[in-house]
PDB file of N, CA and C in Angstrom:
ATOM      1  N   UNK A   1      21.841 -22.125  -1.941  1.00  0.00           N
ATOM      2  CA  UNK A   1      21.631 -21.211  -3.056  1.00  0.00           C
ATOM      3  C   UNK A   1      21.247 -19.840  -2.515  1.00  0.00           C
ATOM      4  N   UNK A   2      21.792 -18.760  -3.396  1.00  0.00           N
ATOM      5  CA  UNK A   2      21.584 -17.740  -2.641  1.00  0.00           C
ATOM      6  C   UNK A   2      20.511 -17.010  -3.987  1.00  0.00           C
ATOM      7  N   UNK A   3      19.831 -15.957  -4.137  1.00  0.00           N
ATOM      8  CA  UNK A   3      18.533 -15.373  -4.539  1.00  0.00           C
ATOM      9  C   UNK A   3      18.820 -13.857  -4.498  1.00  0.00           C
ATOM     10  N   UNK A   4      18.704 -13.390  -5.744  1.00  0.00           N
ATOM     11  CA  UNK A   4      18.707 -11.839  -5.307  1.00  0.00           C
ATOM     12  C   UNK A   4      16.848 -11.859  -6.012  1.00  0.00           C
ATOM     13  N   UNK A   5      15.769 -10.720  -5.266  1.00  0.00           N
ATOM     14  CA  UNK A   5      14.803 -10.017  -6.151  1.00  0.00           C
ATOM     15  C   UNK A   5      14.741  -9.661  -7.256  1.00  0.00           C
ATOM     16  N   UNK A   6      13.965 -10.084  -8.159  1.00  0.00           N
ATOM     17  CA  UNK A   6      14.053  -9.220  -9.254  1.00  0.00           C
ATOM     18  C   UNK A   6      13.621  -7.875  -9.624  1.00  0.00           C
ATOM     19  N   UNK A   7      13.611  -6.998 -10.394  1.00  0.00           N
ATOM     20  CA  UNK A   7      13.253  -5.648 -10.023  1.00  0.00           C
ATOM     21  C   UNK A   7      12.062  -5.808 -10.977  1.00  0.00           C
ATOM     22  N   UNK A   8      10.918  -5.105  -9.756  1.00  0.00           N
ATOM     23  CA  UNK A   8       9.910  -4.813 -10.621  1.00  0.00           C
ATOM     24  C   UNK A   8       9.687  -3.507 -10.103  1.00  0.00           C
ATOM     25  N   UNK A   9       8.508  -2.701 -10.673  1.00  0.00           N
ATOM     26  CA  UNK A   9       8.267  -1.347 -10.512  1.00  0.00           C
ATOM     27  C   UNK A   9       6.822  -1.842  -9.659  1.00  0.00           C
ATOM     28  N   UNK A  10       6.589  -1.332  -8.864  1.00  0.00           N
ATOM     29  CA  UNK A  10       5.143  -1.328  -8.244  1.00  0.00           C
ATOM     30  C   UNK A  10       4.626   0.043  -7.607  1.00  0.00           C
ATOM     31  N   UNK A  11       3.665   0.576  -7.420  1.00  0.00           N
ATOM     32  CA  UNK A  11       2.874   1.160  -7.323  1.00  0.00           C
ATOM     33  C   UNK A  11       2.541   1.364  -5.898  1.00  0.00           C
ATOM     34  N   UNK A  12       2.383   2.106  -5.162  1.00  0.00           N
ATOM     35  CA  UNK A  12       1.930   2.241  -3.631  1.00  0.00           C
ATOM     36  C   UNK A  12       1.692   3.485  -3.288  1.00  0.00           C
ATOM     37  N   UNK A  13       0.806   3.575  -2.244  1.00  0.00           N
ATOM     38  CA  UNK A  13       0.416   4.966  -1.868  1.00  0.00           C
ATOM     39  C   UNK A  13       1.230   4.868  -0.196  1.00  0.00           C
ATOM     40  N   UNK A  14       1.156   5.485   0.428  1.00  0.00           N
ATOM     41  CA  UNK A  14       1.525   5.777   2.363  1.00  0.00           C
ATOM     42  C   UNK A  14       0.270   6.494   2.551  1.00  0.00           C
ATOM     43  N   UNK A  15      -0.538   5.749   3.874  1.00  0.00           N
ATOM     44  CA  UNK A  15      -1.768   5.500   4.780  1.00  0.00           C
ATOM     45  C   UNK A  15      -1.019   6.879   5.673  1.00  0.00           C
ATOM     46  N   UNK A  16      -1.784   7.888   5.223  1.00  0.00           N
ATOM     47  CA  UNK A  16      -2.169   8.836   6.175  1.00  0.00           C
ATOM     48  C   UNK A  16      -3.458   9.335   6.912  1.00  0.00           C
ATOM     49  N   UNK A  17      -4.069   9.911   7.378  1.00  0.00           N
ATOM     50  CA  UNK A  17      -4.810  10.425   8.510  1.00  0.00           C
ATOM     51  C   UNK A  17      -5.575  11.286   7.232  1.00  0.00           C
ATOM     52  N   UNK A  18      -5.414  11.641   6.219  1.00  0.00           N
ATOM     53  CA  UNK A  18      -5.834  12.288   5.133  1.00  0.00           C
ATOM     54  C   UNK A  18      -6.606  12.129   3.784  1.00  0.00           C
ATOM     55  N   UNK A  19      -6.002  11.099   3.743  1.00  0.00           N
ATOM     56  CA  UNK A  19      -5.872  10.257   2.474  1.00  0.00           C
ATOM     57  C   UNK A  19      -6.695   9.043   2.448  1.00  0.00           C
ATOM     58  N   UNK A  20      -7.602   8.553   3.380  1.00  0.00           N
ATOM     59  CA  UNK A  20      -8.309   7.386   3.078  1.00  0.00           C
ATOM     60  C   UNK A  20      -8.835   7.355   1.961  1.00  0.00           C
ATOM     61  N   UNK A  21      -9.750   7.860   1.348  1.00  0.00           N
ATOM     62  CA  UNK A  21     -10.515   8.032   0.414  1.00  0.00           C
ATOM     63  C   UNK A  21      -9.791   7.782  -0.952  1.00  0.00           C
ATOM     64  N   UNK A  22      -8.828   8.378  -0.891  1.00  0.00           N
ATOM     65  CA  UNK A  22      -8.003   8.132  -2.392  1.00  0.00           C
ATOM     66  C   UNK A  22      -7.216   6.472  -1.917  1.00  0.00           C
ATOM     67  N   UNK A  23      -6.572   6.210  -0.905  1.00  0.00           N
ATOM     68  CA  UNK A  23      -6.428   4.562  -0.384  1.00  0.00           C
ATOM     69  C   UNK A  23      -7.277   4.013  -1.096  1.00  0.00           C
ATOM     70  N   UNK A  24      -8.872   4.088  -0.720  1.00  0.00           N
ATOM     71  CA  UNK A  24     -10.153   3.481  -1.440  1.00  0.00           C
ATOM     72  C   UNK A  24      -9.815   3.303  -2.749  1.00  0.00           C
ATOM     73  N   UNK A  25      -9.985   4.694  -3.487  1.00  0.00           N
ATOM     74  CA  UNK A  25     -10.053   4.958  -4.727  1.00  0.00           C
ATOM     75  C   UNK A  25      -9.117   4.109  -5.559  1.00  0.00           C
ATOM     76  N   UNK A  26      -7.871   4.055  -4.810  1.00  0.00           N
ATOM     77  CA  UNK A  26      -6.815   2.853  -5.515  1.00  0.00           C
ATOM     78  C   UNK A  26      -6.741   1.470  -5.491  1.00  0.00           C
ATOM     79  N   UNK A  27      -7.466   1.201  -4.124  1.00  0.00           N
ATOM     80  CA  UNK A  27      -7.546  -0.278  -3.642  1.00  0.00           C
ATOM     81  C   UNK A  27      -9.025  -1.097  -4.859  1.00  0.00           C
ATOM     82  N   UNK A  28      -9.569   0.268  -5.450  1.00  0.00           N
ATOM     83  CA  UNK A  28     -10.718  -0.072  -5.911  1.00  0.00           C
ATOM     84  C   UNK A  28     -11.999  -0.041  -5.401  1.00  0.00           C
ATOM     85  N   UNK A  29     -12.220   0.443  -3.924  1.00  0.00           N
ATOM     86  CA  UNK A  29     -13.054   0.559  -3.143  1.00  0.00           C
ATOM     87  C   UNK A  29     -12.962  -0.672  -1.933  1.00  0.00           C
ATOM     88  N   UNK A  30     -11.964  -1.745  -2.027  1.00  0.00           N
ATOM     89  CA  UNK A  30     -11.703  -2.824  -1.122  1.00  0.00           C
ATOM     90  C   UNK A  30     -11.314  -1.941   0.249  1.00  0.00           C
ATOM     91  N   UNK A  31     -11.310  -0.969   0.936  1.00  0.00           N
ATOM     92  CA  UNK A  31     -11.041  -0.527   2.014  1.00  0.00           C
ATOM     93  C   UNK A  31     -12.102  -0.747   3.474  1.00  0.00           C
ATOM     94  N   UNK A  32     -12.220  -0.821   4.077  1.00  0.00           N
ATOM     95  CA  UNK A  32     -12.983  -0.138   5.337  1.00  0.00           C
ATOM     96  C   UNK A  32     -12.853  -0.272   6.416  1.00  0.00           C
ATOM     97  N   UNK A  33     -13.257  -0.796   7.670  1.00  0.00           N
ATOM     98  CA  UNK A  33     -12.816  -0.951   9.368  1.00  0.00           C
ATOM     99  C   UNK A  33     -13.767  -2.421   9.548  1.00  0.00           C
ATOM    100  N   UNK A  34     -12.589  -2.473  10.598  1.00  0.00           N
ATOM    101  CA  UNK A  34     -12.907  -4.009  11.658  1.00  0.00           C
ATOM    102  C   UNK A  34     -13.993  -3.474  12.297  1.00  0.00           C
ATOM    103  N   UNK A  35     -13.849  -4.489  13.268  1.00  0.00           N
ATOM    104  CA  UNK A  35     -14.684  -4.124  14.423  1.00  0.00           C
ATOM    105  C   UNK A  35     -14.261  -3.425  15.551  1.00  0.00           C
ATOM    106  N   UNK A  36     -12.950  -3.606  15.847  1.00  0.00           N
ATOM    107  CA  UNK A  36     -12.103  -2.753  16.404  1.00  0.00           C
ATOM    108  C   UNK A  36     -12.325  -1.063  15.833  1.00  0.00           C
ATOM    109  N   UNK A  37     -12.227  -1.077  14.707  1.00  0.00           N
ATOM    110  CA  UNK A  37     -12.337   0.748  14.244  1.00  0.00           C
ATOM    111  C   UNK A  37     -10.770   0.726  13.198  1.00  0.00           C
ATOM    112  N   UNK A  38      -9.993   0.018  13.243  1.00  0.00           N
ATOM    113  CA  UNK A  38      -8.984  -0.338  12.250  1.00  0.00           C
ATOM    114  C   UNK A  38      -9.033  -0.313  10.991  1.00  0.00           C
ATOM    115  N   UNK A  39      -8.504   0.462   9.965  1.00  0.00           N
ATOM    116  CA  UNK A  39      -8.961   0.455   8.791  1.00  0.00           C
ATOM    117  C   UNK A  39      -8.028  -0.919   8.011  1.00  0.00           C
ATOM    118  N   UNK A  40      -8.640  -1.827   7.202  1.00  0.00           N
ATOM    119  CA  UNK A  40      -8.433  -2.826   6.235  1.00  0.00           C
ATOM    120  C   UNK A  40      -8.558  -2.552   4.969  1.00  0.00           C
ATOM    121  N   UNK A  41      -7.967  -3.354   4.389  1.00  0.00           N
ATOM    122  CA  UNK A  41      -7.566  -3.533   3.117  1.00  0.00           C
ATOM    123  C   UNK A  41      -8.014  -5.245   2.683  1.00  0.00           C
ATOM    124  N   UNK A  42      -8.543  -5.016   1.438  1.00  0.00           N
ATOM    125  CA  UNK A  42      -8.843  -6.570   0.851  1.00  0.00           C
ATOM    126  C   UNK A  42      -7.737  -7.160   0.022  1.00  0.00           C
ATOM    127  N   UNK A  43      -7.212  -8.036   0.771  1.00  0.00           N
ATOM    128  CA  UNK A  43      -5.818  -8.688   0.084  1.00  0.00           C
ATOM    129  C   UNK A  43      -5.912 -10.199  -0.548  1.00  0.00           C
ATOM    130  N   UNK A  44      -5.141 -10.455  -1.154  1.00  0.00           N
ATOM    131  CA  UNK A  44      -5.256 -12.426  -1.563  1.00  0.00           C
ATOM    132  C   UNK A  44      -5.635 -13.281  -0.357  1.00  0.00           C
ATOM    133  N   UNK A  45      -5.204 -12.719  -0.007  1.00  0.00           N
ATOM    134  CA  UNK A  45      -5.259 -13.559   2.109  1.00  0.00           C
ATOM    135  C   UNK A  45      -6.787 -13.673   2.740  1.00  0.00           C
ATOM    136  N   UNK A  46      -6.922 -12.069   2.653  1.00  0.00           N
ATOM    137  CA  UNK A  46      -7.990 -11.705   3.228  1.00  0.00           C
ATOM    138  C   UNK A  46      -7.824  -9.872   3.762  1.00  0.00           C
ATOM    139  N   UNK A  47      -8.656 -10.002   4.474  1.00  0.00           N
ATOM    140  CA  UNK A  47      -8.660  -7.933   4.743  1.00  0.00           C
ATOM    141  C   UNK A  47      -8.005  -8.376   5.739  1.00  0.00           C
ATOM    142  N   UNK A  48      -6.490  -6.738   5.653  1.00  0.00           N
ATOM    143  CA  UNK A  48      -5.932  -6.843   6.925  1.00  0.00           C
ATOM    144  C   UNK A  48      -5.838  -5.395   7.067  1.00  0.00           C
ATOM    145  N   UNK A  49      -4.928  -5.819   8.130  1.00  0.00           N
ATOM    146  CA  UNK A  49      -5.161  -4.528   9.337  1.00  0.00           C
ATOM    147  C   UNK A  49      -3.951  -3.293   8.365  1.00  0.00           C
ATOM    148  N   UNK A  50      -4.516  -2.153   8.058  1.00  0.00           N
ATOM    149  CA  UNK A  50      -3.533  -1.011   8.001  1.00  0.00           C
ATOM    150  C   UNK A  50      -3.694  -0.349   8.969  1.00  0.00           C
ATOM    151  N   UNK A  51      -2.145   0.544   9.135  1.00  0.00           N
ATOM    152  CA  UNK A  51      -2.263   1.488   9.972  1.00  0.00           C
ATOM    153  C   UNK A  51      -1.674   2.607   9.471  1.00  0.00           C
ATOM    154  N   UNK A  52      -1.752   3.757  10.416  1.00  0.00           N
ATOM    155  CA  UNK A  52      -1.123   4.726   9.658  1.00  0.00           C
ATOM    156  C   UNK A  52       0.236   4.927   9.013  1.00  0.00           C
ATOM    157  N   UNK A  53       0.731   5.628   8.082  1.00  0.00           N
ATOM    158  CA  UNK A  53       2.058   5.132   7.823  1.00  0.00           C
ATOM    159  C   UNK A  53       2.589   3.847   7.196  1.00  0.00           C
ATOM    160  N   UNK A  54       1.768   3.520   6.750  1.00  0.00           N
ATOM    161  CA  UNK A  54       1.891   2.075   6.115  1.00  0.00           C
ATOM    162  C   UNK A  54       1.938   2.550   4.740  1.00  0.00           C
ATOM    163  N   UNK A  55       2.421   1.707   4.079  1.00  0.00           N
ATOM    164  CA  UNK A  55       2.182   1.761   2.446  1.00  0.00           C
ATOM    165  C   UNK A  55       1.387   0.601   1.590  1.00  0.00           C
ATOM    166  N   UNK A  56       0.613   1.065   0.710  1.00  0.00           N
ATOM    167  CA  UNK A  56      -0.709   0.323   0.815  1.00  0.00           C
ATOM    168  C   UNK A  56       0.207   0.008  -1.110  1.00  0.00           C
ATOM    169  N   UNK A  57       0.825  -1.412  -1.373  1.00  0.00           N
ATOM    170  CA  UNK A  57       1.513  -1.496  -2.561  1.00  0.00           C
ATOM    171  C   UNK A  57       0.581  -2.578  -3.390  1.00  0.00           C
ATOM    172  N   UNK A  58       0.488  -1.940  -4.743  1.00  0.00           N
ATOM    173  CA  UNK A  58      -0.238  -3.074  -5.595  1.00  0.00           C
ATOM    174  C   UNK A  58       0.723  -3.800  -6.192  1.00  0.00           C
ATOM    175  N   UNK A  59       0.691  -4.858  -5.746  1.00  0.00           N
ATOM    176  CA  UNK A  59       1.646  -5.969  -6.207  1.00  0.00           C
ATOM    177  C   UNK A  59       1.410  -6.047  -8.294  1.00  0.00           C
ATOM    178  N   UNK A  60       2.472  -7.487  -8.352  1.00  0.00           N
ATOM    179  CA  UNK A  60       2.530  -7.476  -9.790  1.00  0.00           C
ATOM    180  C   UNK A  60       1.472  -8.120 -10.428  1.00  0.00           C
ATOM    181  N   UNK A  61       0.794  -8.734  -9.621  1.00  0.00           N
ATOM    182  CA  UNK A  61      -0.670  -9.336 -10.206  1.00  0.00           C
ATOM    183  C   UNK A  61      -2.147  -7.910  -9.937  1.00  0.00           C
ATOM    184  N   UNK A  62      -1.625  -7.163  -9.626  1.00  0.00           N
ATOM    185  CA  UNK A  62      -3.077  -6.630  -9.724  1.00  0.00           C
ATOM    186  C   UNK A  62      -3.122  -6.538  -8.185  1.00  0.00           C
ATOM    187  N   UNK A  63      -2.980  -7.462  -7.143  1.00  0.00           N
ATOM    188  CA  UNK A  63      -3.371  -7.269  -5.628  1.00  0.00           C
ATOM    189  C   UNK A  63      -2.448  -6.580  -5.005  1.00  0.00           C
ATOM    190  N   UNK A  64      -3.482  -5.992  -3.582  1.00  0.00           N
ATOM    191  CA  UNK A  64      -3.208  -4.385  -2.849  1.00  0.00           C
ATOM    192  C   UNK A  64      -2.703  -5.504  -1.324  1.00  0.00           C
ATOM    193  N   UNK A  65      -1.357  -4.824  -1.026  1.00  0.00           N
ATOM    194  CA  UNK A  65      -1.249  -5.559   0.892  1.00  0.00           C
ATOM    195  C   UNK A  65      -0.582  -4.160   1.435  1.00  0.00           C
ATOM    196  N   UNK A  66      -0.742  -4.510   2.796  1.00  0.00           N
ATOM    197  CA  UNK A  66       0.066  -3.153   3.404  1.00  0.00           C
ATOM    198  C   UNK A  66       1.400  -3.683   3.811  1.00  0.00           C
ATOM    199  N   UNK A  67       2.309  -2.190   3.612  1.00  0.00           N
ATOM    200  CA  UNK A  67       3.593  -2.968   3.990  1.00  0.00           C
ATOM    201  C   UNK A  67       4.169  -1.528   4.958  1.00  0.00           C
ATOM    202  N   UNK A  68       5.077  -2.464   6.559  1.00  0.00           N
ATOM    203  CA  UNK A  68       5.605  -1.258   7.060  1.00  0.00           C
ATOM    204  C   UNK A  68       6.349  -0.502   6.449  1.00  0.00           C
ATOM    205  N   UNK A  69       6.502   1.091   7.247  1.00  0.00           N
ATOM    206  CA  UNK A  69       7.031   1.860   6.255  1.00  0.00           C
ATOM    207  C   UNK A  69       8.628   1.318   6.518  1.00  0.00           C
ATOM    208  N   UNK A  70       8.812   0.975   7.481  1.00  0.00           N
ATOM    209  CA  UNK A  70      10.725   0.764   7.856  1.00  0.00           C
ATOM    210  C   UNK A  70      10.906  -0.732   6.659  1.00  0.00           C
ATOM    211  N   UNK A  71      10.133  -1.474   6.441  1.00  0.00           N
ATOM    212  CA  UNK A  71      10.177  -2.810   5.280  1.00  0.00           C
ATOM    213  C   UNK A  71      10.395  -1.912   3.754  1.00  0.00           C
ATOM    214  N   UNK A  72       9.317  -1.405   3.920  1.00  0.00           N
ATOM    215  CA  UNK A  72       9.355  -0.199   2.541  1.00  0.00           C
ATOM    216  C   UNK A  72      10.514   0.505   2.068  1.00  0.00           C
ATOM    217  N   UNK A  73      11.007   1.010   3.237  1.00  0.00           N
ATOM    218  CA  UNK A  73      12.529   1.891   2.987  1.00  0.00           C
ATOM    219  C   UNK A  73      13.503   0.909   2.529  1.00  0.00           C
ATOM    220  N   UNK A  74      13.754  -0.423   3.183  1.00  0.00           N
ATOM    221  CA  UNK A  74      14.620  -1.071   2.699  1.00  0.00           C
ATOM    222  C   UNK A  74      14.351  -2.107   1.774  1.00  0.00           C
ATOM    223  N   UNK A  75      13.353  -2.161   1.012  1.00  0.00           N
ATOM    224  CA  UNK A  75      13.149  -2.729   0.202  1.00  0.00           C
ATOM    225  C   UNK A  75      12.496  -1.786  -1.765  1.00  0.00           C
ATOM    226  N   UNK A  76      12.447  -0.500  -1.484  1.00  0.00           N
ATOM    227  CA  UNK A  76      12.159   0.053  -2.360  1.00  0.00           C
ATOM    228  C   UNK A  76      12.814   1.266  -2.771  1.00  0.00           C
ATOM    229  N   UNK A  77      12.833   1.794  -3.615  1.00  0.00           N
ATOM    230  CA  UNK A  77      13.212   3.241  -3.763  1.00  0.00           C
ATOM    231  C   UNK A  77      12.612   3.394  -4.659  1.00  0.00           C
ATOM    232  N   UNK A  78      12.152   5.349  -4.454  1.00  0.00           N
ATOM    233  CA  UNK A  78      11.096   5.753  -5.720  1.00  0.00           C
ATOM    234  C   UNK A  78      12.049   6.352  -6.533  1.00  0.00           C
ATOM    235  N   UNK A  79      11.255   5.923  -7.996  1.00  0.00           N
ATOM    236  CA  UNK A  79      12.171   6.216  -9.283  1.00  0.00           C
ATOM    237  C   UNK A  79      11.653   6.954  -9.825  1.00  0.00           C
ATOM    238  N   UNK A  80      10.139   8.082  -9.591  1.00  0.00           N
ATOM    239  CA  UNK A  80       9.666   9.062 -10.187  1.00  0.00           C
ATOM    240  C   UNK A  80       8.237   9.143  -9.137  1.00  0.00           C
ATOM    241  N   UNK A  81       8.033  10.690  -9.663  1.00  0.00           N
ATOM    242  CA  UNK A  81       6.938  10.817  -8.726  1.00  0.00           C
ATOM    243  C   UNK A  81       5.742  11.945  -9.658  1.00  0.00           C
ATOM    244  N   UNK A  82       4.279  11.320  -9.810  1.00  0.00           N
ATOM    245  CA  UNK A  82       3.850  11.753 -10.738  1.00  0.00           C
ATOM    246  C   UNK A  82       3.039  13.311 -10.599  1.00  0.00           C
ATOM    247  N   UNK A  83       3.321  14.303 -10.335  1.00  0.00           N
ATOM    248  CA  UNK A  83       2.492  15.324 -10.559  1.00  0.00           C
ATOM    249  C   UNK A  83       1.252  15.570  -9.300  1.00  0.00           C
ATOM    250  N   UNK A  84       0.297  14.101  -9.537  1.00  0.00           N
ATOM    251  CA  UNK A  84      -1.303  14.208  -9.056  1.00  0.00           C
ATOM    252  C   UNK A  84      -1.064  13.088  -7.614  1.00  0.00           C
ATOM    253  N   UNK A  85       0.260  12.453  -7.469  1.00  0.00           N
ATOM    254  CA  UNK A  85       0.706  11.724  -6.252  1.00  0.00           C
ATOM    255  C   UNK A  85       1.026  13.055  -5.044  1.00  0.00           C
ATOM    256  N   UNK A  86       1.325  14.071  -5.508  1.00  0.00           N
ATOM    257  CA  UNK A  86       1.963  15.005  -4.441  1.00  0.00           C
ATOM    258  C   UNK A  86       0.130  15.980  -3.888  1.00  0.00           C
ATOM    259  N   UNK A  87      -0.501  16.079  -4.785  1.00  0.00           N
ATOM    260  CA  UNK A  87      -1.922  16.918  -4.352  1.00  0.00           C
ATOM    261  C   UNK A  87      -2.509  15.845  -3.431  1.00  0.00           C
ATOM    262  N   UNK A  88      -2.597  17.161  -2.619  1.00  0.00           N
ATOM    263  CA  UNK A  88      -3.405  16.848  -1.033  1.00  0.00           C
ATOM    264  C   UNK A  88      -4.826  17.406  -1.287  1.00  0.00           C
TER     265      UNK A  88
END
């Protein structure tokens, strides 16, 4: 049997060097560092490792995972972009 995705719309930010704080702000405050110095994310799983350039996507239940950006490209395309997503 073969499976195509179904289309859903989801939500994600990209993990820059800039932007932690609003990461936070979206994750809900689930963000912070290992012990290493690695910044995490609180997922269904557990906290994992982001890195920069990652895209930090809230799935369709409500939960935040990081996904590479090269997975991202071929698995998404943006269909609008809101105004207060582009302020740095």
């Amino acid at each position: 049997m073969k499976y195509r995705k179904k289309a859903v719309v989801i939500e994600a930010l990209q993990l820059t060097i800039h932007n932690t704080a609003r990461i936070g702000d979206f994750v809900g405050g689930d963000i912070g560092r290992n012990a290493e110095g690695d910044i995490v994310i609180t997922t269904l799983e557990d906290a994992m490792k982001c890195s920069i350039g990652d895209f930090i996507i809230r799935g369709v239940k409500g939960e935040f995972y990081p996904c590479k950006p090269d997975i991202f490209e071929l698995t998404y395309e943006k269909i609008y972009e809101n105004k207060k997503d582009t302020d740095k």
